[in-house]
N, C-alpha and C. Protein backbone atom coordinates (compact mmCIF):
# COMPACT_ATOMS: atom_id res chain seq x y z
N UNK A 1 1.74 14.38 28.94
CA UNK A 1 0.69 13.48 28.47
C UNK A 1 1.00 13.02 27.05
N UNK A 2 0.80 11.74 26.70
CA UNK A 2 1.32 11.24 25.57
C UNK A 2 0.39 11.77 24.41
N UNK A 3 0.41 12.18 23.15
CA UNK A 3 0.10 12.48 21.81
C UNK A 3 -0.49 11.29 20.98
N UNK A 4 -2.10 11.63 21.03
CA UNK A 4 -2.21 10.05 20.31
C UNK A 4 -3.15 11.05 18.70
N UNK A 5 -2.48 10.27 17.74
CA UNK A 5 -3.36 11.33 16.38
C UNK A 5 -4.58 9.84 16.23
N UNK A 6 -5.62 10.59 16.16
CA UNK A 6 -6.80 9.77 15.59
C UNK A 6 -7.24 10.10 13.92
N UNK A 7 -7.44 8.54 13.26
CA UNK A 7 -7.46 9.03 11.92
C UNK A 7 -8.90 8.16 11.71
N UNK A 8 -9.80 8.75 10.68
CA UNK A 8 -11.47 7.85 11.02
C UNK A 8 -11.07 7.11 9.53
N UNK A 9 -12.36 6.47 9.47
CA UNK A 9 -12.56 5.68 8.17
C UNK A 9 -13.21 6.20 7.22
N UNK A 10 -12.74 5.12 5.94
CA UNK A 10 -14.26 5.99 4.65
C UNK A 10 -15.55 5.99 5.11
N UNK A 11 -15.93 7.19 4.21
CA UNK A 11 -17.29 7.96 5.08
C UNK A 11 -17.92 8.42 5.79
N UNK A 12 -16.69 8.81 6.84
CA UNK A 12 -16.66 9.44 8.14
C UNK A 12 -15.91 10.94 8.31
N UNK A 13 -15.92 11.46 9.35
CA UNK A 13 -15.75 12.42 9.66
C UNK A 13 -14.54 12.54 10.80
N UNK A 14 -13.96 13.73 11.24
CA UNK A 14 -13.12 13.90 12.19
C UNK A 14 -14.00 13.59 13.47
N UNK A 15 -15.20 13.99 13.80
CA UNK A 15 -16.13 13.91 15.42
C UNK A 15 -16.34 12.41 15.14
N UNK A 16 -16.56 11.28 14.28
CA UNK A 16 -16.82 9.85 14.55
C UNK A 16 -16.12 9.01 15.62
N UNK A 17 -14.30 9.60 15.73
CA UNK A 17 -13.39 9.69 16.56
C UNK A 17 -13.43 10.33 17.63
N UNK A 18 -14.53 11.00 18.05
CA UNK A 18 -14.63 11.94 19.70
C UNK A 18 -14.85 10.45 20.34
N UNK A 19 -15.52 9.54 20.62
CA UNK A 19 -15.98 8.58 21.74
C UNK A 19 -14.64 7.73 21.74
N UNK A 20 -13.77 7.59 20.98
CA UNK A 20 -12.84 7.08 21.37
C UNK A 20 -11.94 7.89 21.73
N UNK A 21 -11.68 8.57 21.19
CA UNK A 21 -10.78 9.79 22.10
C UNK A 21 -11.22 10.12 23.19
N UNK A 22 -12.24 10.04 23.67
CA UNK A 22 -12.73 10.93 25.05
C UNK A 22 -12.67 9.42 26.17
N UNK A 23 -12.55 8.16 25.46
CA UNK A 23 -12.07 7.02 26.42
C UNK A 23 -10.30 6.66 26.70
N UNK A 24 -9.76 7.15 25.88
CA UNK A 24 -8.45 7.12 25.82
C UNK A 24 -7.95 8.22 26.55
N UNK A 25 -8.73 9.36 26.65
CA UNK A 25 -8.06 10.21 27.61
C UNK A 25 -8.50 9.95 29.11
N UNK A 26 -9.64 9.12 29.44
CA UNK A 26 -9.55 8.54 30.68
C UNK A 26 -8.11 7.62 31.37
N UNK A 27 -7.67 7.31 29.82
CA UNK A 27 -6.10 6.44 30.21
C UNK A 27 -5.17 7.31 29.97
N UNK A 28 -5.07 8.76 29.89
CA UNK A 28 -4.25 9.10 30.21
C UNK A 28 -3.12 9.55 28.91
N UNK A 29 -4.19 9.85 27.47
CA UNK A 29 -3.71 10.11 26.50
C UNK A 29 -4.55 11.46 26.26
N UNK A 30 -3.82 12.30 25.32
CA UNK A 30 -3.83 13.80 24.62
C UNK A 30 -4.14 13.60 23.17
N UNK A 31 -5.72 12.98 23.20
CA UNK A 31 -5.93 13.04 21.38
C UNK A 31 -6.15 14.06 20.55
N UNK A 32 -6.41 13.91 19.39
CA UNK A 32 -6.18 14.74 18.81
C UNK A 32 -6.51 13.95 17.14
N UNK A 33 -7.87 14.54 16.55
CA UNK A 33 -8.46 14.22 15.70
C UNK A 33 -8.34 14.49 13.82
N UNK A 34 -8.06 13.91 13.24
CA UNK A 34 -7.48 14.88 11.96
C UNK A 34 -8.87 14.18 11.11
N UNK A 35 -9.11 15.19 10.37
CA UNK A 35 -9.68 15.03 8.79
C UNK A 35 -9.64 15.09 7.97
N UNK A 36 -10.10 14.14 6.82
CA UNK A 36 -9.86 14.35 5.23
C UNK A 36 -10.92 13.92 4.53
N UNK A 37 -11.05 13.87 3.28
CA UNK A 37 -11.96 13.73 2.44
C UNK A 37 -12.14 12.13 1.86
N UNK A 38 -11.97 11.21 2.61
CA UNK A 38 -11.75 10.52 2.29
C UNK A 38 -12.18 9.39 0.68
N UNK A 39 -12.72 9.88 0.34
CA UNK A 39 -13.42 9.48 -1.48
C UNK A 39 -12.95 10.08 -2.22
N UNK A 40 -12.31 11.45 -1.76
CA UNK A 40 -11.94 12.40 -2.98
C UNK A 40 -10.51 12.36 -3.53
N UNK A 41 -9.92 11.72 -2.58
CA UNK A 41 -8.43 11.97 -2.36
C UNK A 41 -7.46 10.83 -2.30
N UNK A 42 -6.46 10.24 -2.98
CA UNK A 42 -5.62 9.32 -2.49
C UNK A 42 -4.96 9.26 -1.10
N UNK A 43 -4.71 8.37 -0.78
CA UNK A 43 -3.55 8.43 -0.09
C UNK A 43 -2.64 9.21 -0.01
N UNK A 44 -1.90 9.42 -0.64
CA UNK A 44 -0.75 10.01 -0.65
C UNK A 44 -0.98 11.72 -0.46
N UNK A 45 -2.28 12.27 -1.04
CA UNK A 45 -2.81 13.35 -0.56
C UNK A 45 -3.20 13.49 1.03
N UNK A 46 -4.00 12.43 0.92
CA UNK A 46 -3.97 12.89 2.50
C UNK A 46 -2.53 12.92 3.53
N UNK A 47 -1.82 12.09 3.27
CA UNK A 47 -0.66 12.02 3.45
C UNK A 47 0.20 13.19 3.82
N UNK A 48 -0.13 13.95 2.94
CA UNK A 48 0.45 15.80 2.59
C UNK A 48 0.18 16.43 3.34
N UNK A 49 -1.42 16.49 3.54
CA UNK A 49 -2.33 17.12 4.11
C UNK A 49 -1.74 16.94 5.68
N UNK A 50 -1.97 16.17 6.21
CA UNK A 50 -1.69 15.65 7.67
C UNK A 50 -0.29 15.85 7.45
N UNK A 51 0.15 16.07 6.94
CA UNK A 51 2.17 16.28 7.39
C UNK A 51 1.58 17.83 7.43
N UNK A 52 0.89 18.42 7.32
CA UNK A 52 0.91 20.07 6.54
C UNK A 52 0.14 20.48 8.54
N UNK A 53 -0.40 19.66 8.18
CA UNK A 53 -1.71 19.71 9.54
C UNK A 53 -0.87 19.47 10.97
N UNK A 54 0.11 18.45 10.83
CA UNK A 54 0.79 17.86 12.05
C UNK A 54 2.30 19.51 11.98
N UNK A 55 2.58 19.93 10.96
CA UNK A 55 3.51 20.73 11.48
C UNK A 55 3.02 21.99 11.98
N UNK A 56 1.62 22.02 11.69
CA UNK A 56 1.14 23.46 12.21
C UNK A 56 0.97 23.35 13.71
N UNK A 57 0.93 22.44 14.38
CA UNK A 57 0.84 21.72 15.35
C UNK A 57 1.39 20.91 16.76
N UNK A 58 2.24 20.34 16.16
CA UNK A 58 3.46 19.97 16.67
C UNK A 58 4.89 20.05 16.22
N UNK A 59 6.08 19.66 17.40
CA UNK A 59 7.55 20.11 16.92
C UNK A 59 7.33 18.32 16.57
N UNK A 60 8.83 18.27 15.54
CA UNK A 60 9.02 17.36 14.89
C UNK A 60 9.61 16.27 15.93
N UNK A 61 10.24 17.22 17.05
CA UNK A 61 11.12 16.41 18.19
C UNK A 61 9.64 15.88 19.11
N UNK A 62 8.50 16.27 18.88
CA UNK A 62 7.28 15.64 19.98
C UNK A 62 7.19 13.79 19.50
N UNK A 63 7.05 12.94 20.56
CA UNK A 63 6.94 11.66 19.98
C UNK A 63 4.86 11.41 19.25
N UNK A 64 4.89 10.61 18.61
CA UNK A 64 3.55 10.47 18.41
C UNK A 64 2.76 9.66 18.02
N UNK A 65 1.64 9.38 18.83
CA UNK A 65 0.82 7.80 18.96
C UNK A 65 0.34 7.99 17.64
N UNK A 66 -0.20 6.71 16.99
CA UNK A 66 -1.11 6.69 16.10
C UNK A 66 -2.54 5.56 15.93
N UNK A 67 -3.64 6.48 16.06
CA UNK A 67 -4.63 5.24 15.97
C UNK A 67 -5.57 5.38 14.60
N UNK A 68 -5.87 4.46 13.58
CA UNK A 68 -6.21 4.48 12.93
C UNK A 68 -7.57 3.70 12.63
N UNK A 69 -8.57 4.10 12.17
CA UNK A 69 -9.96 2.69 11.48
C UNK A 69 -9.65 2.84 10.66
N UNK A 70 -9.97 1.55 10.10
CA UNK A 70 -10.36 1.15 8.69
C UNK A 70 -9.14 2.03 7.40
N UNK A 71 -9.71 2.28 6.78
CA UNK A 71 -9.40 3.01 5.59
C UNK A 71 -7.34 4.03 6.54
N UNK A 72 -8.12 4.61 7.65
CA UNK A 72 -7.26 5.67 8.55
C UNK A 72 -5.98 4.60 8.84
N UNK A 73 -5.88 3.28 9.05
CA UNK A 73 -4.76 2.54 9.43
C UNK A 73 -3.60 2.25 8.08
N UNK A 74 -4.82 2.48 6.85
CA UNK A 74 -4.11 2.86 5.37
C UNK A 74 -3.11 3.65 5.60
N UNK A 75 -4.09 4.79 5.78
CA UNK A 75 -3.29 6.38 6.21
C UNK A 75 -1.92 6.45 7.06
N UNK A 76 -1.86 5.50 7.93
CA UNK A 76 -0.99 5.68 8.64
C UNK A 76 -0.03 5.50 8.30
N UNK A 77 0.02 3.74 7.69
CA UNK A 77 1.25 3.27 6.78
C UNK A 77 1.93 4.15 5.71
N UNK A 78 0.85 4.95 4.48
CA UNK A 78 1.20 5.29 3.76
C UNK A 78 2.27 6.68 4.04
N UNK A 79 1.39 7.56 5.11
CA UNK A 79 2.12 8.40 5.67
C UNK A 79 3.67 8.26 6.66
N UNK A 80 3.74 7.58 7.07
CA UNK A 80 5.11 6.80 7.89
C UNK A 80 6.09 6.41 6.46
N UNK A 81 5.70 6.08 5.74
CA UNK A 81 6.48 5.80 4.33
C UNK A 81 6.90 7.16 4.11
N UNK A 82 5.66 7.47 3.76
CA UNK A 82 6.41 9.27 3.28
C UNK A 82 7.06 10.54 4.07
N UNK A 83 6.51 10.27 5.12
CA UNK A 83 7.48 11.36 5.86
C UNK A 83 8.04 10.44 6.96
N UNK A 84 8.83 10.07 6.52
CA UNK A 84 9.56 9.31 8.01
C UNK A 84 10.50 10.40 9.29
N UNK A 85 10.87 11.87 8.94
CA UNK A 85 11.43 12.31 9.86
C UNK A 85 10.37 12.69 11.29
N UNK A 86 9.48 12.20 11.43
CA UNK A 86 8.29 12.23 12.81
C UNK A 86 8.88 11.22 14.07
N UNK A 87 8.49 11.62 15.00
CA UNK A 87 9.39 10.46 15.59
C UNK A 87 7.85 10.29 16.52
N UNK A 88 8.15 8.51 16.44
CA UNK A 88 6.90 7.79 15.91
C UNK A 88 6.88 6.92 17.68
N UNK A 89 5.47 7.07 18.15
CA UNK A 89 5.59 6.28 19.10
C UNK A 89 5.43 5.09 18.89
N UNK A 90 3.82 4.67 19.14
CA UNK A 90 3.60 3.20 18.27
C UNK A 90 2.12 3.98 17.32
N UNK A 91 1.88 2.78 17.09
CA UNK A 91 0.62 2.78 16.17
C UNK A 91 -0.76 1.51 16.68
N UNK A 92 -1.55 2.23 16.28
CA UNK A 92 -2.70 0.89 16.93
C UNK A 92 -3.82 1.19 15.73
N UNK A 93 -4.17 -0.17 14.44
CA UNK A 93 -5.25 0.21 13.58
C UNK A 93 -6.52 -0.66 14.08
N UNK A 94 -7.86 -0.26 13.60
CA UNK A 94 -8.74 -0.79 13.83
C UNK A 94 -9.74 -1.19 12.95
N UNK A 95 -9.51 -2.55 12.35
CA UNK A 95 -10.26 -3.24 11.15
C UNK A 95 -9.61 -2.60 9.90
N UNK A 96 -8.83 -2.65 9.76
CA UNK A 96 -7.74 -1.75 8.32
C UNK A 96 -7.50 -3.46 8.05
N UNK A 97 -7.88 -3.38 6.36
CA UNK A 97 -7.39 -4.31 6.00
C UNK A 97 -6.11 -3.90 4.97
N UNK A 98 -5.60 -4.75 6.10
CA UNK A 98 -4.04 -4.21 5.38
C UNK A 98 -3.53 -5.06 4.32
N UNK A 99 -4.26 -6.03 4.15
CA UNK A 99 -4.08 -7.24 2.48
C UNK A 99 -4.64 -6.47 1.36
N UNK A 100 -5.42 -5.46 1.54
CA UNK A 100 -6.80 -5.25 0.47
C UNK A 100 -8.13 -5.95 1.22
N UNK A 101 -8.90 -5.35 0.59
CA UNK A 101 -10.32 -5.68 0.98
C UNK A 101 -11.11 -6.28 -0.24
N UNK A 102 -11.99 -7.08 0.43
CA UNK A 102 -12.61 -7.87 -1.15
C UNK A 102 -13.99 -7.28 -1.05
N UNK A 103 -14.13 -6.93 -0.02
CA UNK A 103 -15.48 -6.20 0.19
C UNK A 103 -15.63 -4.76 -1.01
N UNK A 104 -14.41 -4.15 -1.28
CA UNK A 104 -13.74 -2.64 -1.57
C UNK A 104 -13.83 -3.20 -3.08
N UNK A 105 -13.26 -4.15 -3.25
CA UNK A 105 -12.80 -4.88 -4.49
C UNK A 105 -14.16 -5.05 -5.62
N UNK A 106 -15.43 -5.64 -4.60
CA UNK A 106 -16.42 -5.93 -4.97
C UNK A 106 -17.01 -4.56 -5.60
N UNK A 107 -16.97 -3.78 -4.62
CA UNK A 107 -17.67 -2.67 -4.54
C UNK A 107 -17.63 -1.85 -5.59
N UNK A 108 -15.79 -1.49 -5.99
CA UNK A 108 -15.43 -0.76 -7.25
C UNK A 108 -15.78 -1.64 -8.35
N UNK A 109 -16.02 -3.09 -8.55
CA UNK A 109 -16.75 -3.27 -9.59
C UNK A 109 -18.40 -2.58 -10.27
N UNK A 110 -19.22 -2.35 -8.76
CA UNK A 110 -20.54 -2.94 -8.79
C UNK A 110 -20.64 -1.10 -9.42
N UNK A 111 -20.16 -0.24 -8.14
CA UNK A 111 -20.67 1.26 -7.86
C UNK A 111 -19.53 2.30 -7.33
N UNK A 112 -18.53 2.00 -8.32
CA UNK A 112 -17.17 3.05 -8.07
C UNK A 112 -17.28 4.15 -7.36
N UNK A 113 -18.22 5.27 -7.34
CA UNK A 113 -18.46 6.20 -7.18
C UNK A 113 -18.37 5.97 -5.17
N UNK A 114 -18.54 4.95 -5.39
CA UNK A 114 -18.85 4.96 -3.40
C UNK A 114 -17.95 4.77 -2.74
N UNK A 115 -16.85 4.53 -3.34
CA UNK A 115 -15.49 4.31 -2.47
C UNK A 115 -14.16 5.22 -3.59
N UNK A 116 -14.56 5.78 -4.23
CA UNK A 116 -13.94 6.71 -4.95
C UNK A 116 -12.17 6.47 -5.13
N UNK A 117 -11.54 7.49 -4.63
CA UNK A 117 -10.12 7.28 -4.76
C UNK A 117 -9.57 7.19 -3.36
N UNK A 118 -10.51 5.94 -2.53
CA UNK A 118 -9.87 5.76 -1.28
C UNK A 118 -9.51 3.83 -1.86
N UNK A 119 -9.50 3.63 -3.16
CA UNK A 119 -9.73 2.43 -3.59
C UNK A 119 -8.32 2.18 -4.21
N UNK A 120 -7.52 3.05 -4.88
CA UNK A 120 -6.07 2.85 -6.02
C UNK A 120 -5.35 3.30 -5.03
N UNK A 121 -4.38 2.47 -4.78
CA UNK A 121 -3.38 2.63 -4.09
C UNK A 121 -3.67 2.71 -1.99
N UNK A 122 -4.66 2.13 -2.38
CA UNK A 122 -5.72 1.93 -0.82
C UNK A 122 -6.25 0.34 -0.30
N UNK A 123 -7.08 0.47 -0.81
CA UNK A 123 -8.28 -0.73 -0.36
C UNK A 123 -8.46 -2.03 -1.21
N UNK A 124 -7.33 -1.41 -2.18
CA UNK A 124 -6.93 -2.26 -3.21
C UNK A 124 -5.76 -3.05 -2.87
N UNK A 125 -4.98 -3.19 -1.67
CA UNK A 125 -3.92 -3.21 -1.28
C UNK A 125 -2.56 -3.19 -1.44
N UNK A 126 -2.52 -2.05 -2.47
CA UNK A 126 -1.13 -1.79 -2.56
C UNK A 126 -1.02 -0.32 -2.04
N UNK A 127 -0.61 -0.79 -0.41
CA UNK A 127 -0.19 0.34 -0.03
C UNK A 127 1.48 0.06 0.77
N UNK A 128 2.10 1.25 0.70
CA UNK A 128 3.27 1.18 1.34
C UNK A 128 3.80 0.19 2.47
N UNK A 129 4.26 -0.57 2.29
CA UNK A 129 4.85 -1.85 3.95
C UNK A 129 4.80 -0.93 4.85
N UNK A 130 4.92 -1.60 6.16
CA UNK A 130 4.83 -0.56 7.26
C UNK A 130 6.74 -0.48 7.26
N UNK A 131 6.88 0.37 7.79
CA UNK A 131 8.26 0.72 7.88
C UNK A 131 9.11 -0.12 8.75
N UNK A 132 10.40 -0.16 8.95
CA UNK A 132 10.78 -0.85 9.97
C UNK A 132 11.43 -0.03 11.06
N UNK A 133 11.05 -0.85 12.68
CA UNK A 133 10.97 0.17 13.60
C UNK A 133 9.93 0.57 14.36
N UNK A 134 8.93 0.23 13.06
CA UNK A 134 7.50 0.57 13.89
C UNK A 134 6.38 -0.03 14.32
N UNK A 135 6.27 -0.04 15.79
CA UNK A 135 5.65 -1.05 16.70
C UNK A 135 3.92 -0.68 16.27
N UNK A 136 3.75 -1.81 15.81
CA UNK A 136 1.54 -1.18 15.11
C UNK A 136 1.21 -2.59 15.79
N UNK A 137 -0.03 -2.56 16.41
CA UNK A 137 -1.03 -3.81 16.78
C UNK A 137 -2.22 -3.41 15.77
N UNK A 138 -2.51 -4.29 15.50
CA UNK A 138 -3.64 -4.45 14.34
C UNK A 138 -4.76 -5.10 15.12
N UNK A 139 -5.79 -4.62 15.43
CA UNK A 139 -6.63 -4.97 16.20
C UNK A 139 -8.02 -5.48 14.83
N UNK A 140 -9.15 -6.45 15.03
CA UNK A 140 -9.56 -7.32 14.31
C UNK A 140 -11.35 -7.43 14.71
N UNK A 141 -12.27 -7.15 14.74
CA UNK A 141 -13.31 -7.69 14.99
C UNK A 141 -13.80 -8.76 14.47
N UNK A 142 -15.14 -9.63 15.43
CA UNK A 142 -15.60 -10.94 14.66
C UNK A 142 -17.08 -10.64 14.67
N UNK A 143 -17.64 -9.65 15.25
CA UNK A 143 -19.28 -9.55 14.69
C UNK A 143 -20.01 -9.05 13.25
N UNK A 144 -20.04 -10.14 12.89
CA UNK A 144 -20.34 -9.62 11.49
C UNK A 144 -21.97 -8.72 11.31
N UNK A 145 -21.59 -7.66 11.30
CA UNK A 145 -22.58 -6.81 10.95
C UNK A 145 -22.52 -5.68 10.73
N UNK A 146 -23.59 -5.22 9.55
CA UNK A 146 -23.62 -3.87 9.06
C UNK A 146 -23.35 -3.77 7.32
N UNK A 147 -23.39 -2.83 6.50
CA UNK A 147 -24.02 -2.88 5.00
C UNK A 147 -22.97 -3.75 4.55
N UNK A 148 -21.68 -3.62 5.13
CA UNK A 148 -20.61 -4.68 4.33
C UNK A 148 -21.25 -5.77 3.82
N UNK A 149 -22.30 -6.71 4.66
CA UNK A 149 -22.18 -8.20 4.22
C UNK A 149 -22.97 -7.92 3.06
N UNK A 150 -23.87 -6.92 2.70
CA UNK A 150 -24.18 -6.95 1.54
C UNK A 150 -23.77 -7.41 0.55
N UNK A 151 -21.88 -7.50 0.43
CA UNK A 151 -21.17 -7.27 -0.41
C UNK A 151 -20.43 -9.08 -0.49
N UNK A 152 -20.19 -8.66 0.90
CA UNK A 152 -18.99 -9.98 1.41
C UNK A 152 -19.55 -11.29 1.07
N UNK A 153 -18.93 -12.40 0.46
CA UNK A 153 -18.76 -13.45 0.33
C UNK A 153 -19.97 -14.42 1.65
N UNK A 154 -20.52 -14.94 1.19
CA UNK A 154 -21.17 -16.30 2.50
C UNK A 154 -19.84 -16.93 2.35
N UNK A 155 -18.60 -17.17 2.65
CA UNK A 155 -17.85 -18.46 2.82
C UNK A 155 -17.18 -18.82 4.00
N UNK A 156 -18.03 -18.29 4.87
CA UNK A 156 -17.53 -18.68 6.45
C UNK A 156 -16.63 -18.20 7.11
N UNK A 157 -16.08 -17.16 6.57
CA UNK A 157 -14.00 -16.39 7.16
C UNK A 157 -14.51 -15.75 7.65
N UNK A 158 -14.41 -15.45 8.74
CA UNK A 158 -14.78 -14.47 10.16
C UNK A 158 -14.31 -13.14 9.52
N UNK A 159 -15.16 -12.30 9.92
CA UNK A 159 -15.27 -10.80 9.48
C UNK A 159 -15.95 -9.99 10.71
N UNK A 160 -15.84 -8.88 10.45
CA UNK A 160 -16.00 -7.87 11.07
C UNK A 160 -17.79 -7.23 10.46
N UNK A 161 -18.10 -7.53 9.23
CA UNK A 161 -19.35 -7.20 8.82
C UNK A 161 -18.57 -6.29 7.44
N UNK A 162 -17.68 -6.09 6.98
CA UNK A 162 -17.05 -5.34 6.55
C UNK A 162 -15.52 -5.46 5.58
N UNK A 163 -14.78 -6.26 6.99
CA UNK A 163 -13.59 -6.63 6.73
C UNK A 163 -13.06 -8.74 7.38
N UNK A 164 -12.48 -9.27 6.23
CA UNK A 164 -12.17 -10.00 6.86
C UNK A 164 -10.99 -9.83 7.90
N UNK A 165 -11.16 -10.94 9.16
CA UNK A 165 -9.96 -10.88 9.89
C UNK A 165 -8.70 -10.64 8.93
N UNK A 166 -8.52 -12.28 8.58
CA UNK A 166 -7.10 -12.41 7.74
C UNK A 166 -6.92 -10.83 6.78
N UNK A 167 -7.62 -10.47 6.49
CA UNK A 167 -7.31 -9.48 5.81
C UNK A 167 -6.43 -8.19 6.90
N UNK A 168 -6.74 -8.60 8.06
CA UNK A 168 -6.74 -7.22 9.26
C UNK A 168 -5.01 -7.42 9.88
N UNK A 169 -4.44 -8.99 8.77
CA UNK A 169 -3.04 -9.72 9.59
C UNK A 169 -1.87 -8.72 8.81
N UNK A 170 -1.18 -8.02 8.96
CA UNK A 170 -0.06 -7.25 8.42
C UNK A 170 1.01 -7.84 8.80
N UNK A 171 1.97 -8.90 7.87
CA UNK A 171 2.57 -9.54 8.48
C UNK A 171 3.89 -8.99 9.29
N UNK A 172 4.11 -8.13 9.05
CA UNK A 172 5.41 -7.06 10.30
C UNK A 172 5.06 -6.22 11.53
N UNK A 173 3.31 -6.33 11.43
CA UNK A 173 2.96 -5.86 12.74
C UNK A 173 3.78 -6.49 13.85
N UNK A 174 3.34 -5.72 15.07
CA UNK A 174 4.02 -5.80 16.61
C UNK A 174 3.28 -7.26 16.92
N UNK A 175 1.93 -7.04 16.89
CA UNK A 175 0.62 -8.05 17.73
C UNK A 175 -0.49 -7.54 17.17
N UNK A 176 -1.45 -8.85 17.46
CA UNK A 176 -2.89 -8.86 16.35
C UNK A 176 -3.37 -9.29 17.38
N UNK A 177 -4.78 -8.82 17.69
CA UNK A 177 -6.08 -9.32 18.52
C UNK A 177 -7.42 -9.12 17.83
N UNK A 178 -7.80 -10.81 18.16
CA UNK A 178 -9.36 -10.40 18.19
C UNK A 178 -10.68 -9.83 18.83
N UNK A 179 -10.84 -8.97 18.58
CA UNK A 179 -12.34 -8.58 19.53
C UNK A 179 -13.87 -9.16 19.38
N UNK A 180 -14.95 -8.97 19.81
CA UNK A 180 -15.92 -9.22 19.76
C UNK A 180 -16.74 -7.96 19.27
N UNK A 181 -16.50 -7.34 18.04
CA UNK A 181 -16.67 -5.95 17.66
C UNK A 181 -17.37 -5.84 16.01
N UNK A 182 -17.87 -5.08 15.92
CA UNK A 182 -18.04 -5.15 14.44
C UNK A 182 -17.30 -3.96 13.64
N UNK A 183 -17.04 -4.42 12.45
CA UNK A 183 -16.21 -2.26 11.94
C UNK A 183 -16.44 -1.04 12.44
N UNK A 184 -17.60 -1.01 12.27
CA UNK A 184 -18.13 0.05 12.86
C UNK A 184 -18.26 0.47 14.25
N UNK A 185 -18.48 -0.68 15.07
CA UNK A 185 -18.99 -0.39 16.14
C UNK A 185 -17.80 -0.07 16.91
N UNK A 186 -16.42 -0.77 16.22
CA UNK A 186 -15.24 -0.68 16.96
C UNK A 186 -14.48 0.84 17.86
N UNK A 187 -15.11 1.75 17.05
CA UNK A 187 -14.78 3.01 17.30
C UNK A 187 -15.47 3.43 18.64
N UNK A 188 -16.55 3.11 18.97
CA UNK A 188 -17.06 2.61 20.18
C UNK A 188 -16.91 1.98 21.26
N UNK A 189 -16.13 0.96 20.97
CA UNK A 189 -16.61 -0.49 21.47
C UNK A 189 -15.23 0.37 23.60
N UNK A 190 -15.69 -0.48 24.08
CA UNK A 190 -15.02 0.22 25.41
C UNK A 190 -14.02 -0.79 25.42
N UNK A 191 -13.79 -2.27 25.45
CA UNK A 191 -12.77 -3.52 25.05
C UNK A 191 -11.82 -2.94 24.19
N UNK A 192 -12.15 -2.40 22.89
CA UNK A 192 -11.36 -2.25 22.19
C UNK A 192 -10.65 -0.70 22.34
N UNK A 193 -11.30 0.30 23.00
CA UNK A 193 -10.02 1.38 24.15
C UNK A 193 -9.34 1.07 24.65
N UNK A 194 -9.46 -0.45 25.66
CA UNK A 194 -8.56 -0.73 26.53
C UNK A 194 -7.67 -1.41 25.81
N UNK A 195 -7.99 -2.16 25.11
CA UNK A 195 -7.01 -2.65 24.33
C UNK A 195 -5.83 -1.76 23.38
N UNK A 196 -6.41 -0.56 22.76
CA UNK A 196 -5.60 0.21 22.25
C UNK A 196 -4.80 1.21 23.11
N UNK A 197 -5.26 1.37 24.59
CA UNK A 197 -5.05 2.14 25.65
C UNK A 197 -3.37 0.87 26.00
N UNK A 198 -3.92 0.20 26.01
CA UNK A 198 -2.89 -1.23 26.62
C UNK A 198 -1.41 -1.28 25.40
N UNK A 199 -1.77 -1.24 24.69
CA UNK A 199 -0.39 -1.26 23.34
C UNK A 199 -0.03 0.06 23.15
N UNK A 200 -0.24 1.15 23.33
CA UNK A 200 0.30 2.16 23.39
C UNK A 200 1.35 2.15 24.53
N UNK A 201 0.41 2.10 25.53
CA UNK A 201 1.44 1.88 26.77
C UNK A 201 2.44 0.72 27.15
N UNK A 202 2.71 -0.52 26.51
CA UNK A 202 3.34 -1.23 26.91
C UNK A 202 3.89 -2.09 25.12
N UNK A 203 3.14 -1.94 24.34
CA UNK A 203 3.80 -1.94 23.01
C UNK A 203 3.22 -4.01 22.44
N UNK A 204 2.23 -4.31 23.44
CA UNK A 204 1.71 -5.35 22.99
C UNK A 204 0.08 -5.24 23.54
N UNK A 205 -0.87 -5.67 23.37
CA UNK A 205 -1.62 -5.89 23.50
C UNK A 205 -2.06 -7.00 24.47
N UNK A 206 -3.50 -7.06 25.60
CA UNK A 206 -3.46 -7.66 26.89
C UNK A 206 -4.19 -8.98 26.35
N UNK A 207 -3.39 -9.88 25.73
CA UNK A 207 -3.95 -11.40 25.79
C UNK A 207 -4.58 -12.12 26.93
């Protein structure tokens, strides 16, 4: 059974990731949930952490999926940079704005404290290129809703409630889709399992 690591978003937890994991193993995947602190910690810490976490765990020779939200599709990149000896199946993120976020941007102006040190070298977007070699679909929602728009711009760019699309485009990804999803809800959403169920297994996404 294939190895898929689930990584959640800021302000979440390792169980936010059970409903999608428990739909992905209807297709026939072996998830497997990691956590971190996400406000407290850079990147590159968590980074450590999950290399520390993945060897207690698995052999280095096991291949291994990666699905990421938000902030977690950060994680992924940054980590694939740093430990590249993993041998990597594909990757699938969900609403990760992989440009930077202006929503994040806004935010560390207004009330730093709320997005902490998931912001320098994160959400700020300077994080590591994705590597080359490695097949990631960047998956995208368009329902805008939830505390993001608080933040976000009125100027019409389709968002997620949270994240803009364009922001969600990594230009060396595999394939990009849009859903009918909001950030949040994406972790949920049953479209967007099959869809991440679908690029794991065949390395593009079902247009």
């Amino acid at each position: 059974m294939a190895q898929v690591i689930l990584l959640h978003g800021l302000h979440m937890h390792a169980w936010a990731m059970r409903p999608l994991a428990n739909q992905l193993l209807a297709y026939g995947f072996d998830c497997h949930r990691f956590g971190y602190y996400s406000m407290l910690h850079t990147l590159p810490v968590h980074s450590k952490r999950l290399n520390h976490w993945l060897e207690q765990h698995f052999d280095l020779a096991t291949p291994l999926n990666f699905v990421g939200h938000s902030l977690g599709g950060l994680l992924i990149r940054d980590f694939l940079y740093r430990y590249p000896n993993w041998q990597i199946g594909r990757c699938v993120t969900l609403g990760t704005p992989h440009l930077g976020s202006l929503s994040a941007d806004k935010v560390q102006k207004i009330l730093p404290t709320f997005i902490g040190q998931s912001y320098r070298s994160g959400l700020d977007g300077n994080v590591p290129m994705l590597i080359d070699g490695i097949e990631l679909g960047s998956i995208a929602g368009n329902v805008s809703a939830g505390l993001g728009k608080l933040v976000l711009p009125r100027d019409g760019r389709e968002n997620d409630g949270t994240v803009y699309i364009d922001e969600t485009r990594l230009p060396n990804a595999t394939d990009h889709i849009i859903l009918p999803a909001s950030h949040t809800g994406m972790i949920l959403n049953k479209q967007v399992a099959k869809q991440v169920a679908y690029f794991l297994q065949h390395g593009h996404f079902l247009h």
